[in-house]
PDB file of N, CA and C in Angstrom:
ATOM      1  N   UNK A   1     128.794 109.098 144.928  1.00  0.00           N
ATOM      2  CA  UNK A   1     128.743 109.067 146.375  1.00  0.00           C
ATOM      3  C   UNK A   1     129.760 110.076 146.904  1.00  0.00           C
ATOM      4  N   UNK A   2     129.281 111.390 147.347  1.00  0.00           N
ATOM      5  CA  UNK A   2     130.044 112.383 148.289  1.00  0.00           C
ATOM      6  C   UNK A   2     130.824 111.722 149.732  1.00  0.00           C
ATOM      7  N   UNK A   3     131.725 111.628 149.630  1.00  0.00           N
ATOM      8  CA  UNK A   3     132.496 111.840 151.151  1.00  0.00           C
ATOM      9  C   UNK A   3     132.558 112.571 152.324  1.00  0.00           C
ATOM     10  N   UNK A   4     132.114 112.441 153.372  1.00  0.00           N
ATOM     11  CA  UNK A   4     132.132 113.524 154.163  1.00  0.00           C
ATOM     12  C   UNK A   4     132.967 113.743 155.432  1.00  0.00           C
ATOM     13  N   UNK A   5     133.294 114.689 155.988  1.00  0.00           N
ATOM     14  CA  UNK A   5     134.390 114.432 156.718  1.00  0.00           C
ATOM     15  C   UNK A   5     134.786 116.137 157.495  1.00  0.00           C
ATOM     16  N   UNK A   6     135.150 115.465 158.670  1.00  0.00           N
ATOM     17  CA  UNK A   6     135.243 116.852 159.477  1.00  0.00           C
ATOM     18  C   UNK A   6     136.217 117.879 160.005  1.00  0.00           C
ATOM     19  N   UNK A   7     136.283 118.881 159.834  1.00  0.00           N
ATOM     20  CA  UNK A   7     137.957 119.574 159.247  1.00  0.00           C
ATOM     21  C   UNK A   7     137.945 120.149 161.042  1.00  0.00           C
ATOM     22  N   UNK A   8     139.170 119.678 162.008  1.00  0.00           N
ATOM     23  CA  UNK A   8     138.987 120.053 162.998  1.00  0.00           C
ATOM     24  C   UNK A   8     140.930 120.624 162.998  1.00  0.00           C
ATOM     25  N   UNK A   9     140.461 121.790 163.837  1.00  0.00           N
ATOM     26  CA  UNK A   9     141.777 123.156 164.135  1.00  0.00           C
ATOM     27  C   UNK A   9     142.003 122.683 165.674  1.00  0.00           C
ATOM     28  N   UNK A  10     143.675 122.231 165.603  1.00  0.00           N
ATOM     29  CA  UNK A  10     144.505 122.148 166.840  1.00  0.00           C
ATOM     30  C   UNK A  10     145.647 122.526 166.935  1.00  0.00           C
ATOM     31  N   UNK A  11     145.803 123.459 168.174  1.00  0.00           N
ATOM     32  CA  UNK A  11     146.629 123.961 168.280  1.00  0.00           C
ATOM     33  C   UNK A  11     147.312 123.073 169.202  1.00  0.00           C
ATOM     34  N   UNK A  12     148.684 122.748 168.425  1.00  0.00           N
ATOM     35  CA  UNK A  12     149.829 122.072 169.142  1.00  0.00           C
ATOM     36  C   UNK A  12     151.332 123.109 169.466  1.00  0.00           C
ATOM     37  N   UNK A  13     151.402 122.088 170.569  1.00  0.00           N
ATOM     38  CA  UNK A  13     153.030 122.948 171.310  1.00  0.00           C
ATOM     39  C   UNK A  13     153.607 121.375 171.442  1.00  0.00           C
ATOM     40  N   UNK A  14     154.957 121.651 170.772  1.00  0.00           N
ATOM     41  CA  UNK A  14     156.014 120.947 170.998  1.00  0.00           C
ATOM     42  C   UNK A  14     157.015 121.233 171.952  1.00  0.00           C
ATOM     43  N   UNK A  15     157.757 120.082 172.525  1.00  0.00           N
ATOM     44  CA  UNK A  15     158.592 120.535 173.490  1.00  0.00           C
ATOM     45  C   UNK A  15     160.007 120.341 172.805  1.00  0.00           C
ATOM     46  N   UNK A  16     160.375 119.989 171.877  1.00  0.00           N
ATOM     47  CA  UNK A  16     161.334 120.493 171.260  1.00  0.00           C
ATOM     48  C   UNK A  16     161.580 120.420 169.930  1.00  0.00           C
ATOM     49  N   UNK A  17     162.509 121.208 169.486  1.00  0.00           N
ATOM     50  CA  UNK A  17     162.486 121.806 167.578  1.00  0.00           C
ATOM     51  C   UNK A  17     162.101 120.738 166.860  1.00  0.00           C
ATOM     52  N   UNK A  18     161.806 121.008 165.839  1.00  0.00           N
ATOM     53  CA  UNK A  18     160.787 120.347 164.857  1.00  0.00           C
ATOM     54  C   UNK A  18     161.353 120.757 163.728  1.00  0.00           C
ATOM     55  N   UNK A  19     162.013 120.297 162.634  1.00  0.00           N
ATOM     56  CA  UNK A  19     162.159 121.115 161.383  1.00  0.00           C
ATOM     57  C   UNK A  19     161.264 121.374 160.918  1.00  0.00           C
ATOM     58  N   UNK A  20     161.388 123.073 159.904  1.00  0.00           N
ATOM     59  CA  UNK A  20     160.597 123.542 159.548  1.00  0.00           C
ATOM     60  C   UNK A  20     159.687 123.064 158.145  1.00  0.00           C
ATOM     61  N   UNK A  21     160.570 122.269 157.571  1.00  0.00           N
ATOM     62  CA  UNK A  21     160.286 121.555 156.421  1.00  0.00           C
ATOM     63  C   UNK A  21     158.554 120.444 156.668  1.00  0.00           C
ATOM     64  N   UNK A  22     158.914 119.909 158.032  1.00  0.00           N
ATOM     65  CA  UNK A  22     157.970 118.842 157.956  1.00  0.00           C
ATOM     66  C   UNK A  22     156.362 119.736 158.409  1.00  0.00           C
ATOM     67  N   UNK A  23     156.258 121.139 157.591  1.00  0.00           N
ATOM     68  CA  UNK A  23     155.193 121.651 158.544  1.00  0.00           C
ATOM     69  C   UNK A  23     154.653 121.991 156.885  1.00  0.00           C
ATOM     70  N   UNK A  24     154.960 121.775 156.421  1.00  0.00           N
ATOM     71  CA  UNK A  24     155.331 122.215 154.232  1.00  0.00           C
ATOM     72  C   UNK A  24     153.729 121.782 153.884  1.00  0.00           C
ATOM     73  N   UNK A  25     152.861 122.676 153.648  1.00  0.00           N
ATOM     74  CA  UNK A  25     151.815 122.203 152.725  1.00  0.00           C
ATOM     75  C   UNK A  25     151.512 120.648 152.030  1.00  0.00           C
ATOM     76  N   UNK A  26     152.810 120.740 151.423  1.00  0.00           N
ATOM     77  CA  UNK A  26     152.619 119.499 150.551  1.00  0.00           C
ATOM     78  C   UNK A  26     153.218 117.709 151.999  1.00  0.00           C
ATOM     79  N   UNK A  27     153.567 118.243 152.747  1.00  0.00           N
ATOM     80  CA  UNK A  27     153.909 116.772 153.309  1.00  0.00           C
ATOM     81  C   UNK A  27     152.653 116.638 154.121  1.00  0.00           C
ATOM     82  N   UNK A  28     152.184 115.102 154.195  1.00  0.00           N
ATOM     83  CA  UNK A  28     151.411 114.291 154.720  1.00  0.00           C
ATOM     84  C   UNK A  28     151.973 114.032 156.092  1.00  0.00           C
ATOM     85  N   UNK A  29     150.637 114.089 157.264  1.00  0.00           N
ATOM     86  CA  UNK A  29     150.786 113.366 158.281  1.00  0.00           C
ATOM     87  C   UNK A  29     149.491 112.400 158.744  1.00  0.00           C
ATOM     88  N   UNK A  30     150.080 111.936 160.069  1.00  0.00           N
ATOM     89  CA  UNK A  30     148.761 110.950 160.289  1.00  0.00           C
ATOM     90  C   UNK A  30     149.092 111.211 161.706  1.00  0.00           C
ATOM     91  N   UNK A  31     147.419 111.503 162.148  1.00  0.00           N
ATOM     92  CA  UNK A  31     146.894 111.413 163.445  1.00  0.00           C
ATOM     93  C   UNK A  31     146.790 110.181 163.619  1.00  0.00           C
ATOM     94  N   UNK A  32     146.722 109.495 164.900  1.00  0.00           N
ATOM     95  CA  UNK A  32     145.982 108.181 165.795  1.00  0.00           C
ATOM     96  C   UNK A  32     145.193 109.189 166.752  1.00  0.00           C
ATOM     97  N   UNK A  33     143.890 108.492 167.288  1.00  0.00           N
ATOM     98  CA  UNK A  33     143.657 108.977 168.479  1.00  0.00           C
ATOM     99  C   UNK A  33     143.056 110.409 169.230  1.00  0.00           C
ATOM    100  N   UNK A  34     142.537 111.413 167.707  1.00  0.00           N
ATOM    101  CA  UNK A  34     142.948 112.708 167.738  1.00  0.00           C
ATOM    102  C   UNK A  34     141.627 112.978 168.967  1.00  0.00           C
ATOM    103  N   UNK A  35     140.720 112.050 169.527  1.00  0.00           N
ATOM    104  CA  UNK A  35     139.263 112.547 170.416  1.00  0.00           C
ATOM    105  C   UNK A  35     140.214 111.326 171.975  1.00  0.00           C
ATOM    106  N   UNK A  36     141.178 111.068 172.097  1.00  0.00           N
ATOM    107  CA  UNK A  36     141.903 110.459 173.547  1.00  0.00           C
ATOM    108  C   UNK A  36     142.228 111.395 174.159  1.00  0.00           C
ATOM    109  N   UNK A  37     143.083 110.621 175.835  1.00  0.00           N
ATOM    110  CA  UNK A  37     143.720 111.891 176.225  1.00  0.00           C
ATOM    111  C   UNK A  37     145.149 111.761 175.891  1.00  0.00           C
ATOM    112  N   UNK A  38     145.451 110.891 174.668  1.00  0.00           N
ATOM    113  CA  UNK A  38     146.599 110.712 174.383  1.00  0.00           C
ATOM    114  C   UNK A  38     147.277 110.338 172.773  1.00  0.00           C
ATOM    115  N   UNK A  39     146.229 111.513 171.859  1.00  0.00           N
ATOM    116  CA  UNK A  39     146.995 110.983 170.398  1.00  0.00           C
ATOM    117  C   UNK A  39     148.153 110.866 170.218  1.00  0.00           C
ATOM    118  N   UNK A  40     148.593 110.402 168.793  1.00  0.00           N
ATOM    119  CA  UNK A  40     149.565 110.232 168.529  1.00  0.00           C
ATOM    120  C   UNK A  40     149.657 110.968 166.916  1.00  0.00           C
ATOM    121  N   UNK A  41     150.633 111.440 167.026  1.00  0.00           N
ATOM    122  CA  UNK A  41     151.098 112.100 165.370  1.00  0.00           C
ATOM    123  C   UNK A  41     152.705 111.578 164.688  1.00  0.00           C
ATOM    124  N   UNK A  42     152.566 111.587 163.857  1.00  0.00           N
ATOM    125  CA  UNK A  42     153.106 110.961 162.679  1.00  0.00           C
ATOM    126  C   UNK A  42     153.973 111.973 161.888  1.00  0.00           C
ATOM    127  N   UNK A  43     154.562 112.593 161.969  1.00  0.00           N
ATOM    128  CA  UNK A  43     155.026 113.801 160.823  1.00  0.00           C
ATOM    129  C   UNK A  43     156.810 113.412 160.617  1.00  0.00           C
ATOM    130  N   UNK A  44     156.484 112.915 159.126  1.00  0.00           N
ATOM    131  CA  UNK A  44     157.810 112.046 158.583  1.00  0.00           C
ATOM    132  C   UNK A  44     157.881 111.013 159.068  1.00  0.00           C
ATOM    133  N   UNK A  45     159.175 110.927 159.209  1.00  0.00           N
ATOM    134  CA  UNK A  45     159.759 109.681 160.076  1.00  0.00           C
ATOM    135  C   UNK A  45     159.720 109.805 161.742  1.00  0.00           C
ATOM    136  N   UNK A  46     159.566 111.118 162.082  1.00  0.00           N
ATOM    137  CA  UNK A  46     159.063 111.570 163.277  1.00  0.00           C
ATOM    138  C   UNK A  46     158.053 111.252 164.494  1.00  0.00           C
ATOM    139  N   UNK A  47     157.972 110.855 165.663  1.00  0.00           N
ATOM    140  CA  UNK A  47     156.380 110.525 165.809  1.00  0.00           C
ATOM    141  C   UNK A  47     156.498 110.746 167.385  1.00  0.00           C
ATOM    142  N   UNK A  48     155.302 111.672 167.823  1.00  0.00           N
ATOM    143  CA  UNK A  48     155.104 112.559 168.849  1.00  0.00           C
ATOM    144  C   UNK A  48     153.548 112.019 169.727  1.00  0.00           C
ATOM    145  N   UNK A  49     153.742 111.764 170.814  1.00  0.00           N
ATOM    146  CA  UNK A  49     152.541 111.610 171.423  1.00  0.00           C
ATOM    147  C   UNK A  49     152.115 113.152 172.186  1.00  0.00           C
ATOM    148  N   UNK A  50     150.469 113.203 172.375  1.00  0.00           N
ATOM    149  CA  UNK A  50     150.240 114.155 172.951  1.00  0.00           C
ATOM    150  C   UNK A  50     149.514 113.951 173.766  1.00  0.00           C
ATOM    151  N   UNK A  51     149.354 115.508 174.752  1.00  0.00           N
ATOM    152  CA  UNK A  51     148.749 115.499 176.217  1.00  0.00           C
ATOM    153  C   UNK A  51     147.776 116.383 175.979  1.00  0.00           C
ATOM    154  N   UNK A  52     146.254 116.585 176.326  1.00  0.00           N
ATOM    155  CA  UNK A  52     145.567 117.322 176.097  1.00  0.00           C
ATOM    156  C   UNK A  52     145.940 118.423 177.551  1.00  0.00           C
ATOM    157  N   UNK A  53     146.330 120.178 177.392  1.00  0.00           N
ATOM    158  CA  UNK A  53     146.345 120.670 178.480  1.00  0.00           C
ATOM    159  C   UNK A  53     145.521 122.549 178.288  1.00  0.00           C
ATOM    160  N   UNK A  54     145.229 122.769 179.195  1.00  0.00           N
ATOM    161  CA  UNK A  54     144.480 124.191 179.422  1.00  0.00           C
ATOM    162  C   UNK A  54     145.622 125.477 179.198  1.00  0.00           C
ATOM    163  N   UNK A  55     145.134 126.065 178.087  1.00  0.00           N
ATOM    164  CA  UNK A  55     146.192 127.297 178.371  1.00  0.00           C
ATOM    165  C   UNK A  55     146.072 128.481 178.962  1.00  0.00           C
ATOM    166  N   UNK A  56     147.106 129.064 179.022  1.00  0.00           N
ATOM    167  CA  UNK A  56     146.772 129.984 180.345  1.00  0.00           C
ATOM    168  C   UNK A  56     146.666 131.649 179.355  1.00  0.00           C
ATOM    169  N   UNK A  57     145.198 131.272 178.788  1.00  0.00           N
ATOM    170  CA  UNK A  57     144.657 132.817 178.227  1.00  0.00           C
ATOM    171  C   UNK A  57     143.947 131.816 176.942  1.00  0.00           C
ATOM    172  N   UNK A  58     143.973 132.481 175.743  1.00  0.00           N
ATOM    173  CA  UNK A  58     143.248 132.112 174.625  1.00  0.00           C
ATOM    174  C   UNK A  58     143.800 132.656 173.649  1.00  0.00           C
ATOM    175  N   UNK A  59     144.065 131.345 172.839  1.00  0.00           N
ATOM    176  CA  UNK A  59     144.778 130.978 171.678  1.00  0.00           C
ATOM    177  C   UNK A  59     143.411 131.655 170.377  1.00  0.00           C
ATOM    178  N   UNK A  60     144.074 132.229 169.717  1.00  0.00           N
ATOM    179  CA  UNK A  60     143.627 132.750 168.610  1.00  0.00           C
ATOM    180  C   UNK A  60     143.971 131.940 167.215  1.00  0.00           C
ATOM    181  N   UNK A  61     142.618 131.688 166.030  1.00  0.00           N
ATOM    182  CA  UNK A  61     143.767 131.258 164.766  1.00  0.00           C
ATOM    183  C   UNK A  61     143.227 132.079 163.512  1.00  0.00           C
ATOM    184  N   UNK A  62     144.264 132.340 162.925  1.00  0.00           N
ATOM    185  CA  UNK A  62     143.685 133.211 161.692  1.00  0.00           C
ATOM    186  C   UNK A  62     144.242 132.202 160.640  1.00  0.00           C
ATOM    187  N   UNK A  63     143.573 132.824 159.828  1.00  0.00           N
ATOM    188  CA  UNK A  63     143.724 132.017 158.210  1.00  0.00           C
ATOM    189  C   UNK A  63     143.995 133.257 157.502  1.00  0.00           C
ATOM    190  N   UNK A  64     145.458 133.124 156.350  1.00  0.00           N
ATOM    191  CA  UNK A  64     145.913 134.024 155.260  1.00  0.00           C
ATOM    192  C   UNK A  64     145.100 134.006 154.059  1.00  0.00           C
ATOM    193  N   UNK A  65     144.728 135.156 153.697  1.00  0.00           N
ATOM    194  CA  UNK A  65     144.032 135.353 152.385  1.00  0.00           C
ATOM    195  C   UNK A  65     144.556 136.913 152.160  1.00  0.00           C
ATOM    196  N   UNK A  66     143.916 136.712 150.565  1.00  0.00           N
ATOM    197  CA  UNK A  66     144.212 137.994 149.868  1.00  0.00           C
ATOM    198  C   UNK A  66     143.607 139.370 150.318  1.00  0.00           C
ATOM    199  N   UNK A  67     144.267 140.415 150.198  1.00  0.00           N
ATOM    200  CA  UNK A  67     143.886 141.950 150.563  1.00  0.00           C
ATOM    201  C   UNK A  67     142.732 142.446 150.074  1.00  0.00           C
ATOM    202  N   UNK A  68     141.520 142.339 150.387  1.00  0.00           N
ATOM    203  CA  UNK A  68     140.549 142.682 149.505  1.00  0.00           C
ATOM    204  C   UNK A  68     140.263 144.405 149.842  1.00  0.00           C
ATOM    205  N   UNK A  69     140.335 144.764 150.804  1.00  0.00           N
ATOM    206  CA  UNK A  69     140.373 146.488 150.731  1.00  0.00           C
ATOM    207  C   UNK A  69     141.589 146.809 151.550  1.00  0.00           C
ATOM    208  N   UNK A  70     141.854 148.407 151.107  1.00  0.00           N
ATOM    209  CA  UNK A  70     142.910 149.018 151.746  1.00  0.00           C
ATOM    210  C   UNK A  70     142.028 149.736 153.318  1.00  0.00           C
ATOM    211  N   UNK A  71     143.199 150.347 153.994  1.00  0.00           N
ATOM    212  CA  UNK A  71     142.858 151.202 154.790  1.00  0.00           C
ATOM    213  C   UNK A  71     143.901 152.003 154.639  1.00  0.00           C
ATOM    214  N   UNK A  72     142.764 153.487 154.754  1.00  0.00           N
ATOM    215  CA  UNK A  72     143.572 154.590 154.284  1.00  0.00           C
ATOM    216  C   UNK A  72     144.607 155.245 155.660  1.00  0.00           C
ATOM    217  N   UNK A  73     144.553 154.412 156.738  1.00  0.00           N
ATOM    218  CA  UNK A  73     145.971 154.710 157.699  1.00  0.00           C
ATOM    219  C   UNK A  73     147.295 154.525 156.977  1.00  0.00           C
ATOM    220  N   UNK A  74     147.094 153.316 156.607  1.00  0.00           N
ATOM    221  CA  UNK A  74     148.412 153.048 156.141  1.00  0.00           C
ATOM    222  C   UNK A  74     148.655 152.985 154.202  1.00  0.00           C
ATOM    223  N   UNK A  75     149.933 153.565 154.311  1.00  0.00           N
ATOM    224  CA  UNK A  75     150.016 154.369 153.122  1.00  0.00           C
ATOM    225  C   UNK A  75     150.628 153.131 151.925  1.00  0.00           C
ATOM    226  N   UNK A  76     150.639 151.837 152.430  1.00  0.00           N
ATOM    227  CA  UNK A  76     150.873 150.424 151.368  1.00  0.00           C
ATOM    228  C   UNK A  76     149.924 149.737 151.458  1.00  0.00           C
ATOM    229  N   UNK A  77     149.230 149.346 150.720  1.00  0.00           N
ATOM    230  CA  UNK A  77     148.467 147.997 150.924  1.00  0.00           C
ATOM    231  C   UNK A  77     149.100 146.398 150.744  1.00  0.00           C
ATOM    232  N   UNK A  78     149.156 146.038 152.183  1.00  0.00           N
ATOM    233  CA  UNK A  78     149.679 144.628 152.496  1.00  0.00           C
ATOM    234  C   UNK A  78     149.129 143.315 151.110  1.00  0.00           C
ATOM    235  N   UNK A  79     150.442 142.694 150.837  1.00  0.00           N
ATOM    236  CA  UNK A  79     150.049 141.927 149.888  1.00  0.00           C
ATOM    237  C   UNK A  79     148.983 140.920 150.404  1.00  0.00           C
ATOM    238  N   UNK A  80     149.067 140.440 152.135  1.00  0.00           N
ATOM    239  CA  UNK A  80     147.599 139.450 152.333  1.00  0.00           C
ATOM    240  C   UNK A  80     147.479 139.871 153.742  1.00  0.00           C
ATOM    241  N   UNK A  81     146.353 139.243 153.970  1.00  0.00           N
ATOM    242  CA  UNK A  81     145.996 139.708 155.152  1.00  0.00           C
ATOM    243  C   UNK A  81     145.477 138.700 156.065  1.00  0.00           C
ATOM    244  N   UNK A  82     145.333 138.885 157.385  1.00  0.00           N
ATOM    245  CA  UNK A  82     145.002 137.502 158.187  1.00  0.00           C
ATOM    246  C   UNK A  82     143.777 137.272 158.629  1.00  0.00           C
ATOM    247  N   UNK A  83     142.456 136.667 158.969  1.00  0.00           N
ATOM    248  CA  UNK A  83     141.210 136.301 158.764  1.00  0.00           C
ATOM    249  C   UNK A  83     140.957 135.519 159.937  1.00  0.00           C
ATOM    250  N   UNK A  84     139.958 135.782 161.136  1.00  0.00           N
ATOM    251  CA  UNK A  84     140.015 135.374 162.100  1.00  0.00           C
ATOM    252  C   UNK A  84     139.253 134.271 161.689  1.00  0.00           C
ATOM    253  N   UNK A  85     139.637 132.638 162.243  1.00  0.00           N
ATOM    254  CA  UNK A  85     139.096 131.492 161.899  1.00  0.00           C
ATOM    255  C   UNK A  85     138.218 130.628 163.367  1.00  0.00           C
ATOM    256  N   UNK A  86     138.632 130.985 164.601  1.00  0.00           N
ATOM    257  CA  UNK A  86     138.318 130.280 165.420  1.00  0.00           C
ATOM    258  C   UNK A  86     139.418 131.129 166.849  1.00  0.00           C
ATOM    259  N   UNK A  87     139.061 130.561 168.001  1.00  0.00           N
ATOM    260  CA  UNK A  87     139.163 130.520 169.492  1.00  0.00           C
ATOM    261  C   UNK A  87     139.879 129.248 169.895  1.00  0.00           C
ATOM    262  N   UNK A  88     140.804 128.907 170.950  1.00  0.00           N
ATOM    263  CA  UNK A  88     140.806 127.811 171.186  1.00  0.00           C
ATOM    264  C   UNK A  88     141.037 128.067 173.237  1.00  0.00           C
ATOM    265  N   UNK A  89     141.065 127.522 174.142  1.00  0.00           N
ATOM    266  CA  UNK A  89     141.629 127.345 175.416  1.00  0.00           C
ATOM    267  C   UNK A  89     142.116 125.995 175.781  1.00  0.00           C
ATOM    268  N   UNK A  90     141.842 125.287 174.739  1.00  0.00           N
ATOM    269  CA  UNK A  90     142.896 123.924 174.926  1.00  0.00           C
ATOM    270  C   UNK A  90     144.207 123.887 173.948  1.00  0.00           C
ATOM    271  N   UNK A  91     145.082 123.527 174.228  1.00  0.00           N
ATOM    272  CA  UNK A  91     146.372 122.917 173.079  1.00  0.00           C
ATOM    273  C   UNK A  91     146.901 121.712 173.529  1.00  0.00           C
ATOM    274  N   UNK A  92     147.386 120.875 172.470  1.00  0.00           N
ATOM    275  CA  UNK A  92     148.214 119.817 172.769  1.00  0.00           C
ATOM    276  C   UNK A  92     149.397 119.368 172.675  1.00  0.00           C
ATOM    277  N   UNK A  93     150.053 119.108 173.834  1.00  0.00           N
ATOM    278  CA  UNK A  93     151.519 119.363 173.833  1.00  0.00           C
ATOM    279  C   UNK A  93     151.947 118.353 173.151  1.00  0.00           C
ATOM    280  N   UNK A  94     152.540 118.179 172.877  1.00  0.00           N
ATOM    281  CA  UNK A  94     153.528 117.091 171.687  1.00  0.00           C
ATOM    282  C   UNK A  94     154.920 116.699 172.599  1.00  0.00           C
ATOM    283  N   UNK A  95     155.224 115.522 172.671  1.00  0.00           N
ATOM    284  CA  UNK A  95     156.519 114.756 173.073  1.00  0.00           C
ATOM    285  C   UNK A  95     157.247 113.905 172.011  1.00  0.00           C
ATOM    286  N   UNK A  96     158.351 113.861 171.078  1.00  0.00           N
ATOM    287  CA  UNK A  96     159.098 112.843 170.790  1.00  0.00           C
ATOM    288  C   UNK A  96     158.861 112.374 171.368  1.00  0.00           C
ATOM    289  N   UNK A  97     158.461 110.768 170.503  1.00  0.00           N
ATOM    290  CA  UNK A  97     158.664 109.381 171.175  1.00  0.00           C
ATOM    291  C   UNK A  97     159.003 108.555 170.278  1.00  0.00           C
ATOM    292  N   UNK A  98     160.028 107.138 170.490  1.00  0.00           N
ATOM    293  CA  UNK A  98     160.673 106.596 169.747  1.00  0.00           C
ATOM    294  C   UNK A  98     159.898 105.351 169.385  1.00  0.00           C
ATOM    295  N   UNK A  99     159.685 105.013 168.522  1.00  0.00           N
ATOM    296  CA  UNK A  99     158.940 103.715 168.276  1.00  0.00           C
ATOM    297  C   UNK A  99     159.956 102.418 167.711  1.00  0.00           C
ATOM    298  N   UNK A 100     159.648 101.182 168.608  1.00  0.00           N
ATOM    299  CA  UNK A 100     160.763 100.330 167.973  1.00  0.00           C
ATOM    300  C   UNK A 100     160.094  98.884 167.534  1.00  0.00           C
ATOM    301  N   UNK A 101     160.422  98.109 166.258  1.00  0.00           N
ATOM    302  CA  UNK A 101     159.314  97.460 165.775  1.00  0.00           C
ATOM    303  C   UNK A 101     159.359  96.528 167.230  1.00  0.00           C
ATOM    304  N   UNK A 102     158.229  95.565 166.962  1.00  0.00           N
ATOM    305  CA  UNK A 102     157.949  94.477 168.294  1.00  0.00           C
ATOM    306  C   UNK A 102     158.877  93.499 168.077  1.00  0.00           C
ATOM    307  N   UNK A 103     159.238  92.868 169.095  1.00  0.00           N
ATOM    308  CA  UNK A 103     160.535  91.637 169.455  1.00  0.00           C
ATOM    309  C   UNK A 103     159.453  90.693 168.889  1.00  0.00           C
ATOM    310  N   UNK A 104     160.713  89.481 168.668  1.00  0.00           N
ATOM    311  CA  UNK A 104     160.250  88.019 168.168  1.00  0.00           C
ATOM    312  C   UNK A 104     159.021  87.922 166.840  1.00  0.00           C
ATOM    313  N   UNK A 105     159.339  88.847 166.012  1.00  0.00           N
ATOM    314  CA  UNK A 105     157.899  88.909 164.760  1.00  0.00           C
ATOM    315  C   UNK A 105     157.610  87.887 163.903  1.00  0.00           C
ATOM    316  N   UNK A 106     159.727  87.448 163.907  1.00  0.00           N
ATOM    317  CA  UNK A 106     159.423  86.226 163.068  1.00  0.00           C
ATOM    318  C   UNK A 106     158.677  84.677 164.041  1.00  0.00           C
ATOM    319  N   UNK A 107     158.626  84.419 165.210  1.00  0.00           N
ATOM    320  CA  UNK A 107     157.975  83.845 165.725  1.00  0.00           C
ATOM    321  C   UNK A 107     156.421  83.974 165.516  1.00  0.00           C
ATOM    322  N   UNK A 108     155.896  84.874 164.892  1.00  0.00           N
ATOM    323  CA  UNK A 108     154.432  84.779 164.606  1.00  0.00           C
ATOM    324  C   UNK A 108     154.063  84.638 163.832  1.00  0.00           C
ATOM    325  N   UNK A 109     153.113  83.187 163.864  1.00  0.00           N
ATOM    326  CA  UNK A 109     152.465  82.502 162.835  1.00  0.00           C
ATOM    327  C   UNK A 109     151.816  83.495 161.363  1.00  0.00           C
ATOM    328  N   UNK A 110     152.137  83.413 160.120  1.00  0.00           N
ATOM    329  CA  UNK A 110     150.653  84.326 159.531  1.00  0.00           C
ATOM    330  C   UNK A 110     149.830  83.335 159.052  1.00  0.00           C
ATOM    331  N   UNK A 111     148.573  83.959 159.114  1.00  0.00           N
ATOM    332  CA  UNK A 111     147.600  82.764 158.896  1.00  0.00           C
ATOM    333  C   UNK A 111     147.444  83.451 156.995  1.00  0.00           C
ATOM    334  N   UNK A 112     147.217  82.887 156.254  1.00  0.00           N
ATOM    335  CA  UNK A 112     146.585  83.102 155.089  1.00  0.00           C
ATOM    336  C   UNK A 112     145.270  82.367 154.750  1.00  0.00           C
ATOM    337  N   UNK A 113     144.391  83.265 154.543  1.00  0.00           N
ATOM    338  CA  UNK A 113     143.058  82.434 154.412  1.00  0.00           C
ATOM    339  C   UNK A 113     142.875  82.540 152.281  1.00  0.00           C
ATOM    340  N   UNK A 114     142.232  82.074 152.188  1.00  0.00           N
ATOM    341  CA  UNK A 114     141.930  81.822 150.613  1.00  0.00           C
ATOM    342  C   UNK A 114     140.497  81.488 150.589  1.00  0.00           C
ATOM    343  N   UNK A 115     140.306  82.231 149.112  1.00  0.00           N
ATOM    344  CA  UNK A 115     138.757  81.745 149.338  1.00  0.00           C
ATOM    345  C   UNK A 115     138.540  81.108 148.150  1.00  0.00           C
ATOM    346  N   UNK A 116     139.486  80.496 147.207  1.00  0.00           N
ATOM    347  CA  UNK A 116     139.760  80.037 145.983  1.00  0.00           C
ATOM    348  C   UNK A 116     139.480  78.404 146.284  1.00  0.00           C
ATOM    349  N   UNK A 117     139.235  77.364 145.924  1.00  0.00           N
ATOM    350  CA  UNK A 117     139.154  76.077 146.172  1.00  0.00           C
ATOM    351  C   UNK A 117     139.930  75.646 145.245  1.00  0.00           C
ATOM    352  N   UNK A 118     140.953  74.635 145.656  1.00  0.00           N
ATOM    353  CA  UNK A 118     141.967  73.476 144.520  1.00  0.00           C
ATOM    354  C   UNK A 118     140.808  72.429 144.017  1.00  0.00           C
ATOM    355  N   UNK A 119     141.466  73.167 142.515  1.00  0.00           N
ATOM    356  CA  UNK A 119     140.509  71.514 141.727  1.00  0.00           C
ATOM    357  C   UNK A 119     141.668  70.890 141.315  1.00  0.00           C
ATOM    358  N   UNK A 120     140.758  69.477 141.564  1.00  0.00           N
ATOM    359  CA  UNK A 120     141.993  68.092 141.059  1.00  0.00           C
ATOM    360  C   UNK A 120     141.762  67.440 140.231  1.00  0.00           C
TER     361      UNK A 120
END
């Protein structure tokens, strides 16, 4: 059984620094919400809500890949080169926001259900 699943490009703006580390290939994040007018992202211990807003011109995105021909203007051939992937006129701004667990947790009941029956 194939999985299927839909690879969608967003361009985000933060309103303030972000280490550069948490942007690393290898680290995991998690969207909430990414089709609202108000997701939420996840990156580390970090966690940013966003605003969907109009930018003023058009956002370009390229994708890095390898040099497959030279051009004879220039007298090096660049080790990679950049690959136009898409258009965008929306981005989503990103806000720090602090999340704090919910008050009174130990006041809530957990129910445990079982589906095992006691023999006697």
């Amino acid at each position: 059984m194939s999985e299927e699943y839909e690879e969608i490009l967003v361009y985000m703006d933060f309103n303030s620094k972000v280490e550069d580390d948490l942007f690393s290939v290898d680290k995991e994040f998690k969207i909430v919400g990414i089709d609202t007018d108000e997701p939420v992202l996840q990156l580390g211990n970090q966690v940013f809500q966003g605003e969907w807003k109009d930018t003023s011109g058009t956002h370009v995105m390229f994708e890095e890949g390898d040099c497959l021909r030279t051009d004879p203007l220039f007298s090096e051939t660049p080790e990679k080169q950049m690959y136009y992937t898409c258009k965008t006129d929306k981005m989503l701004h990103m806000s720090r926001i602090f999340v704090n667990p919910k008050e009174n947790q130990s006041d809530v009941p957990i129910e445990v259900e079982s589906n095992v029956e006691d023999k006697v």
